[in-house]
Protein backbone atom coordinates (compact mmCIF):
# COMPACT_ATOMS: atom_id res chain seq x y z
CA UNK A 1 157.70 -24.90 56.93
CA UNK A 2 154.51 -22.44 56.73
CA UNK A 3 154.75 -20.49 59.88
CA UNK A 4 150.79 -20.56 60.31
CA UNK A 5 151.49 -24.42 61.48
CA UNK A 6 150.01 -25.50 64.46
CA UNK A 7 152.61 -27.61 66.52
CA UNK A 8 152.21 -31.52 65.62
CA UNK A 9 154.62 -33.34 68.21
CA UNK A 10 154.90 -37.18 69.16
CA UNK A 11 157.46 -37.44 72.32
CA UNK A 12 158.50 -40.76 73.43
CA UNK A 13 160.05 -41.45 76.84
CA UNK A 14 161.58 -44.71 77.86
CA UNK A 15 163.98 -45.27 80.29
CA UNK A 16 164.43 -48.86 78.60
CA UNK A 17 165.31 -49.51 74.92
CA UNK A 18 162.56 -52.10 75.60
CA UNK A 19 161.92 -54.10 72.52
CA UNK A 20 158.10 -53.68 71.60
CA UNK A 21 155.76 -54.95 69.20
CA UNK A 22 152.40 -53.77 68.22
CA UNK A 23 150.84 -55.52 70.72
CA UNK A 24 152.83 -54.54 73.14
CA UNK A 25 152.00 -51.11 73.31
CA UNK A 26 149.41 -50.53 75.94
CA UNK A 27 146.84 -48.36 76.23
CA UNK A 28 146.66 -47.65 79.91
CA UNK A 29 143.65 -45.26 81.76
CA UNK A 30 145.80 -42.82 82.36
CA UNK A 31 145.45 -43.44 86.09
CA UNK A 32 147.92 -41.93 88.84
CA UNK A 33 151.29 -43.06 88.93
CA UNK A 34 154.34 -42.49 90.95
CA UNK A 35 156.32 -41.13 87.25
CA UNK A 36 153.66 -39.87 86.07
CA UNK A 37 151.29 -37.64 88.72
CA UNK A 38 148.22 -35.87 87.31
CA UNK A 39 149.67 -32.90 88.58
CA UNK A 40 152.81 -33.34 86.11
CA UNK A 41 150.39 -34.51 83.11
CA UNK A 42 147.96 -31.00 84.07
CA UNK A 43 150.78 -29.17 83.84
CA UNK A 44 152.04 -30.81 80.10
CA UNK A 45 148.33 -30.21 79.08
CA UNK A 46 148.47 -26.46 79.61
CA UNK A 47 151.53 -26.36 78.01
CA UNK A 48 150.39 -27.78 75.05
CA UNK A 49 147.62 -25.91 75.05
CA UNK A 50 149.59 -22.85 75.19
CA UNK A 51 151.89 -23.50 72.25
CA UNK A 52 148.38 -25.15 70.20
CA UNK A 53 149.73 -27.87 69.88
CA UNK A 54 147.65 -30.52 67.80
CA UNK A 55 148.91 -34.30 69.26
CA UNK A 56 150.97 -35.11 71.30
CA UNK A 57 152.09 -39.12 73.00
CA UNK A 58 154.41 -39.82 75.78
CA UNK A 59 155.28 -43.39 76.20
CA UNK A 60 157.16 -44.73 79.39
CA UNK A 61 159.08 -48.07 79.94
CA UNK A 62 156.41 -49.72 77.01
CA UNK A 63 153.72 -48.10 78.51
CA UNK A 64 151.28 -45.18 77.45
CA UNK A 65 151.45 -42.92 79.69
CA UNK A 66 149.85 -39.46 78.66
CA UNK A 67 148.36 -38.18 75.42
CA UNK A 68 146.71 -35.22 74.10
CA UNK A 69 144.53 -34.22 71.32
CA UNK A 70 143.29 -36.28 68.36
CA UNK A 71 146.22 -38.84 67.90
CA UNK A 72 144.56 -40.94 64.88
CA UNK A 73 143.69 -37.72 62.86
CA UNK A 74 146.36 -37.20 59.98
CA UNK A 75 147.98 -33.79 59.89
CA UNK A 76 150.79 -32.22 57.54
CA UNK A 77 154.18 -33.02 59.04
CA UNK A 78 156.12 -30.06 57.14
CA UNK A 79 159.20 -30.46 57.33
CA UNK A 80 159.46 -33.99 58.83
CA UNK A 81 159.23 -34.15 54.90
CA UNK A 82 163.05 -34.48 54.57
CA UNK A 83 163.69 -36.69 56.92
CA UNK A 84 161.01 -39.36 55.75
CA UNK A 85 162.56 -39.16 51.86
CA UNK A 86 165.88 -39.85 53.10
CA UNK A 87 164.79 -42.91 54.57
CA UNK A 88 163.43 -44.24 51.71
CA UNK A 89 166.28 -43.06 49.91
CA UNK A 90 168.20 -45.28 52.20
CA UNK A 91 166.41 -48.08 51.38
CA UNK A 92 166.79 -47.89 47.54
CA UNK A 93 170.45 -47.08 47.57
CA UNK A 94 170.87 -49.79 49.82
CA UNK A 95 169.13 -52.26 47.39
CA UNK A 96 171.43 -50.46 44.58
CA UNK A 97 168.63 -48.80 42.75
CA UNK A 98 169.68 -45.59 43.49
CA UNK A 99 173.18 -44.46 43.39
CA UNK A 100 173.81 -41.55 45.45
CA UNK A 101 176.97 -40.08 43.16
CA UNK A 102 174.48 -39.96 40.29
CA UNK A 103 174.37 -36.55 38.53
CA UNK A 104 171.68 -34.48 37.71
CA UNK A 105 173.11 -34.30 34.05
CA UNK A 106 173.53 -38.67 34.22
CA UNK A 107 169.43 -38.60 35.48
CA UNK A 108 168.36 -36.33 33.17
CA UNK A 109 167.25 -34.23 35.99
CA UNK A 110 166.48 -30.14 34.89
CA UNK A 111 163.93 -27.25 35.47
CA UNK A 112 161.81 -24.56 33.76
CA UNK A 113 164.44 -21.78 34.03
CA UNK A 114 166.93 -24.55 32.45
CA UNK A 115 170.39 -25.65 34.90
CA UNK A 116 173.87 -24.53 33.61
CA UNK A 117 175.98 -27.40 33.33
CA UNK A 118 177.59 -26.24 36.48
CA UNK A 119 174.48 -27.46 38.04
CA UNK A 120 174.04 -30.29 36.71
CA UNK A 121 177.12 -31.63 38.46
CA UNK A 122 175.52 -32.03 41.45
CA UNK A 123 175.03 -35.34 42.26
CA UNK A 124 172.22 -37.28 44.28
CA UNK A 125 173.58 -37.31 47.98
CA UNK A 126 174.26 -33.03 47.05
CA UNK A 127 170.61 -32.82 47.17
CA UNK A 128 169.99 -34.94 50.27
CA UNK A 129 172.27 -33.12 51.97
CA UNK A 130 170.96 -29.94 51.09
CA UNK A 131 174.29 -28.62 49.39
CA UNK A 132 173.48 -28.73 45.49
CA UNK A 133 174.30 -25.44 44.61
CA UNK A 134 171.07 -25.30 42.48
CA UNK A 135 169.43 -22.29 43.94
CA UNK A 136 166.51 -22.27 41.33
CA UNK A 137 163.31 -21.00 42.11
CA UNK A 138 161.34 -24.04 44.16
CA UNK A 139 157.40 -25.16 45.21
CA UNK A 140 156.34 -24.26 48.80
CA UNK A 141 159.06 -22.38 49.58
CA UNK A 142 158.77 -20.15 52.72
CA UNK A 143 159.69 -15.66 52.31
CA UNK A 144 162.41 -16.48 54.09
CA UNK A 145 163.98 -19.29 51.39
CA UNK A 146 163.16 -16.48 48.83
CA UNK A 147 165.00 -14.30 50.60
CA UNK A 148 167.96 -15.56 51.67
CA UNK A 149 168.35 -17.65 48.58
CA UNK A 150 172.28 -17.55 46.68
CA UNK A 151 172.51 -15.73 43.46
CA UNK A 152 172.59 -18.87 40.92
CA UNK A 153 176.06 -19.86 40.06
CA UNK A 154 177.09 -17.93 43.58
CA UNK A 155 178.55 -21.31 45.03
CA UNK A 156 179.34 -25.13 43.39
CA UNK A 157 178.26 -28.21 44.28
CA UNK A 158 178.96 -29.02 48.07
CA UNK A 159 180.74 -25.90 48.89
CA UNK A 160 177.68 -24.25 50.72
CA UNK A 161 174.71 -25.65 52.86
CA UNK A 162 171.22 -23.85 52.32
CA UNK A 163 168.16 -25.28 53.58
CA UNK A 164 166.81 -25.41 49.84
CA UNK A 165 163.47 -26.72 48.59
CA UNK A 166 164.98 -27.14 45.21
CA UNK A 167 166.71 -30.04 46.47
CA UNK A 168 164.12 -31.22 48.32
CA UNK A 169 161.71 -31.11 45.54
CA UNK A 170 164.21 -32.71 43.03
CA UNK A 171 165.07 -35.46 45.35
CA UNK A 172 161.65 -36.41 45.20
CA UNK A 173 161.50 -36.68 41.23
CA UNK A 174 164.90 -38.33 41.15
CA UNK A 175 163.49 -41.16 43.95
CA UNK A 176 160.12 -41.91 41.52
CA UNK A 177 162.12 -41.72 38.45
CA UNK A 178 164.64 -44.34 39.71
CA UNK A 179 162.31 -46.62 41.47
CA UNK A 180 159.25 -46.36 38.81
CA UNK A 181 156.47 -45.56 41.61
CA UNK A 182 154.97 -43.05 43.87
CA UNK A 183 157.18 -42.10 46.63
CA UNK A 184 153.87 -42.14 48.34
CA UNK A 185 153.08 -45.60 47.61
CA UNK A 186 156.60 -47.01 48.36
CA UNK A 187 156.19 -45.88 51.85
CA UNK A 188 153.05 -47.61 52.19
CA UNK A 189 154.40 -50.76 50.54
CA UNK A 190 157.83 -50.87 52.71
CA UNK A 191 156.85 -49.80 56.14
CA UNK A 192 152.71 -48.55 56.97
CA UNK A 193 151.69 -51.67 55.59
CA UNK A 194 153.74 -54.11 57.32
CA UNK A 195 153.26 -51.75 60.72
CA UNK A 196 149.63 -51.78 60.52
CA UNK A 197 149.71 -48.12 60.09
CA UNK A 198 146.46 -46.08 58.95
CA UNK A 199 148.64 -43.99 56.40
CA UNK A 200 146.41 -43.22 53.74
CA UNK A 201 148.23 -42.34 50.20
CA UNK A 202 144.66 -41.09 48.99
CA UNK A 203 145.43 -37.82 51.88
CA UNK A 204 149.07 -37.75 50.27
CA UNK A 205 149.85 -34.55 48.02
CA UNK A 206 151.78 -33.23 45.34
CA UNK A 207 152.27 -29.26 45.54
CA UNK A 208 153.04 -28.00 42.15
CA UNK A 209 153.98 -24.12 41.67
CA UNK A 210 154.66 -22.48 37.81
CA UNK A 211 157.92 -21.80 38.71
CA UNK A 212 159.20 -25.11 38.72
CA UNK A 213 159.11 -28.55 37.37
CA UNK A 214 159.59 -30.49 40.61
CA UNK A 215 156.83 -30.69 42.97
CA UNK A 216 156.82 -30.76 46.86
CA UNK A 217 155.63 -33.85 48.53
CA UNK A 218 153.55 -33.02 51.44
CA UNK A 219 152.82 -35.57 53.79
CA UNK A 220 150.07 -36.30 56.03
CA UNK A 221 150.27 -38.64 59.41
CA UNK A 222 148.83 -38.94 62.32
CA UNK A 223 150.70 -38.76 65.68
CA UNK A 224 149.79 -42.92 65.92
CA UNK A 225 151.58 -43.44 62.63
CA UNK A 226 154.55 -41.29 63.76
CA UNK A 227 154.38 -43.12 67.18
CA UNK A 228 155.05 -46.44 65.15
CA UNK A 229 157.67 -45.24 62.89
CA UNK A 230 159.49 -43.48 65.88
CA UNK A 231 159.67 -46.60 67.26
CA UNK A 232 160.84 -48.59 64.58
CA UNK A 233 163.99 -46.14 64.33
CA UNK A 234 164.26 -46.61 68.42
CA UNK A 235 164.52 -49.92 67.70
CA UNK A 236 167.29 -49.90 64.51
CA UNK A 237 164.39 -51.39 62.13
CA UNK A 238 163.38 -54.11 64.69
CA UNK A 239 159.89 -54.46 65.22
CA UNK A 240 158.60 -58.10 66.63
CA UNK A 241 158.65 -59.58 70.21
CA UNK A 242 161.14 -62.34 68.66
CA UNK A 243 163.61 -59.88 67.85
CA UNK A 244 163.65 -60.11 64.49
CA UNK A 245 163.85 -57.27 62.56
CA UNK A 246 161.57 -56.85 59.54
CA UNK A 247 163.99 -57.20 56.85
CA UNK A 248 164.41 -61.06 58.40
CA UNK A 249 161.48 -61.63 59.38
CA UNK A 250 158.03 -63.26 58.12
CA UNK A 251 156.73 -59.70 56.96
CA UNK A 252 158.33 -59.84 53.96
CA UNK A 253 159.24 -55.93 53.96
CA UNK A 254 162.53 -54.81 52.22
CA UNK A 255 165.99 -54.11 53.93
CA UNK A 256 165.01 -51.28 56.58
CA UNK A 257 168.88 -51.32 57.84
CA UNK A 258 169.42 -48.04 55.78
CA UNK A 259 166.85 -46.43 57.76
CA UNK A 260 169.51 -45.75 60.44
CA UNK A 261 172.50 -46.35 58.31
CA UNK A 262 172.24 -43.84 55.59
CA UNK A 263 170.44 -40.51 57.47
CA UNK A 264 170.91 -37.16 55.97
CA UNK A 265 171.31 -34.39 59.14
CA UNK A 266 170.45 -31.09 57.80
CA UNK A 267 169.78 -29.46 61.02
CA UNK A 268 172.54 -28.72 63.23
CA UNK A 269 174.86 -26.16 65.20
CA UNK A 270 177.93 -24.60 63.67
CA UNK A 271 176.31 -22.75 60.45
CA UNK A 272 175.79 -23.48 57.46
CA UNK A 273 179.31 -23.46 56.24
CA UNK A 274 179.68 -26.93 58.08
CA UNK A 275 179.28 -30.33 56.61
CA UNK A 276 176.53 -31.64 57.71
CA UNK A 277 176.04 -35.52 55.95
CA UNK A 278 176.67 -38.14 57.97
CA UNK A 279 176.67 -42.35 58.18
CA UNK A 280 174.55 -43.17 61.37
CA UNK A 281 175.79 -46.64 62.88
């Protein structure tokens, strides 16, 4: 994540796991409310304002409650990066497209500098988890990924957890290579589409750097479009008033169960050392 990035942050705040549709989200005046006083929502806006943040949403019990800047333009999400490719990753494993104990060697998968065979043992779910043990040189990586970066060959597959763009990158070759399209265009097919988002894969990018083969896959949403995914996940891949979740229902969109069923967690306390891949049920 580029440390010049202005805050982009969509909160949601629901005291019931109501179960909403598109319709159902409202689009209140913002008038005074007993929860929500416009001394409380003067005193989020300075916050905000403080920190620069660029969007921001609060939803309560179904109902839209407070919001702040421009929520439809798209930004750069950064890092959110990750956590968007491993649910579509999710997906395609699911549908057994992908397998996640694939090898870099069995995919074919190398790099400018060339992988040691070493290397090329690490497998698929290595990568999503951030524990390949490739520490080649990587697109859009921040000074401090340079710098704290292992020695090559320093540690084996799974045996050390660095937050490494390598993997990220590769991860993103690996998806388009196994499913034969844009990881871009997937997206749009599987879930903006079907959730009437405004994602636009013409704002989508592709950072290449010389250094490597694999490019980073920078994304661009607006806090709306974030708004409707968040609430998708809130909701375990259900979306409709019936109940019915979209993998049953008339949408015709693939199996979203993975989407909360096969998560990657990268970030979280007790060091790198720890293990950090786990099955969300």
């Amino acid at each position: 994540m580029k440390t010049s990035l202005s805050l982009l942050v969509v909160l949601f705040v629901f005291t019931t796991q109501a179960q909403l549709s598109r319709n159902d989200i409202k689009h209140p005046d913002f008038a005074e409310s007993i929860t929500w006083s416009q001394e409380k929502k003067d005193k989020i806006t300075n916050f905000l304002s403080d920190k620069l943040t660029k969007s921001f949403i609060v939803y309560h019990n179904g109902e839209r409650v407070y919001e702040y800047g421009d929520t439809v333009a798209p930004y750069m999400i950064f890092s959110m990066r990750k956590s968007i490719l491993s649910l579509m990753y999710g997906i395609y494993i699911e549908k057994g497209i992908i397998n996640p104990e694939s090898t870099l060697s069995e995919l074919g998968i190398d790099d400018k500098e060339g992988l040691t065979e070493e290397e090329k043992n690490a497998r698929v779910i290595d990568l999503l988890r951030a524990r390949s043990g490739v520490y080649h040189k990587a697109a859009f990586e921040t000074s401090a990924m340079m710098r704290n970066r292992p020695e090559r060959g320093e540690f084996k597959r799974d045996e050390y957890w660095f937050y490494n763009n390598w993997d990220f990158n590769a991860s993103v070759t690996i998806f388009e290579k196994q499913v034969g399209k844009s990881l871009f265009q997937v997206f749009k097919e599987d879930i903006a589409k079907p959730l009437a988002m405004n994602f636009d894969t013409a704002l989508q990018k592709y950072h290449y750097e010389e250094i490597s083969e694999h490019p980073a896959a920078l994304w661009y949403f607006s806090a709306e479009d974030l708004m409707l995914l968040g609430q998708l996940l809130l909701q375990n891949g259900n979306w409709d008033e019936n109940k019915s979740s979209l993998r049953n229902g008339s949408r015709k969109v693939p199996n979203l169960t993975p989407v909360l069923e096969f998560v990657v967690v990268m970030g979280i306390a007790g060091g790198p050392q720890k293990k950090v891949f786990t099955y969300l049920s």
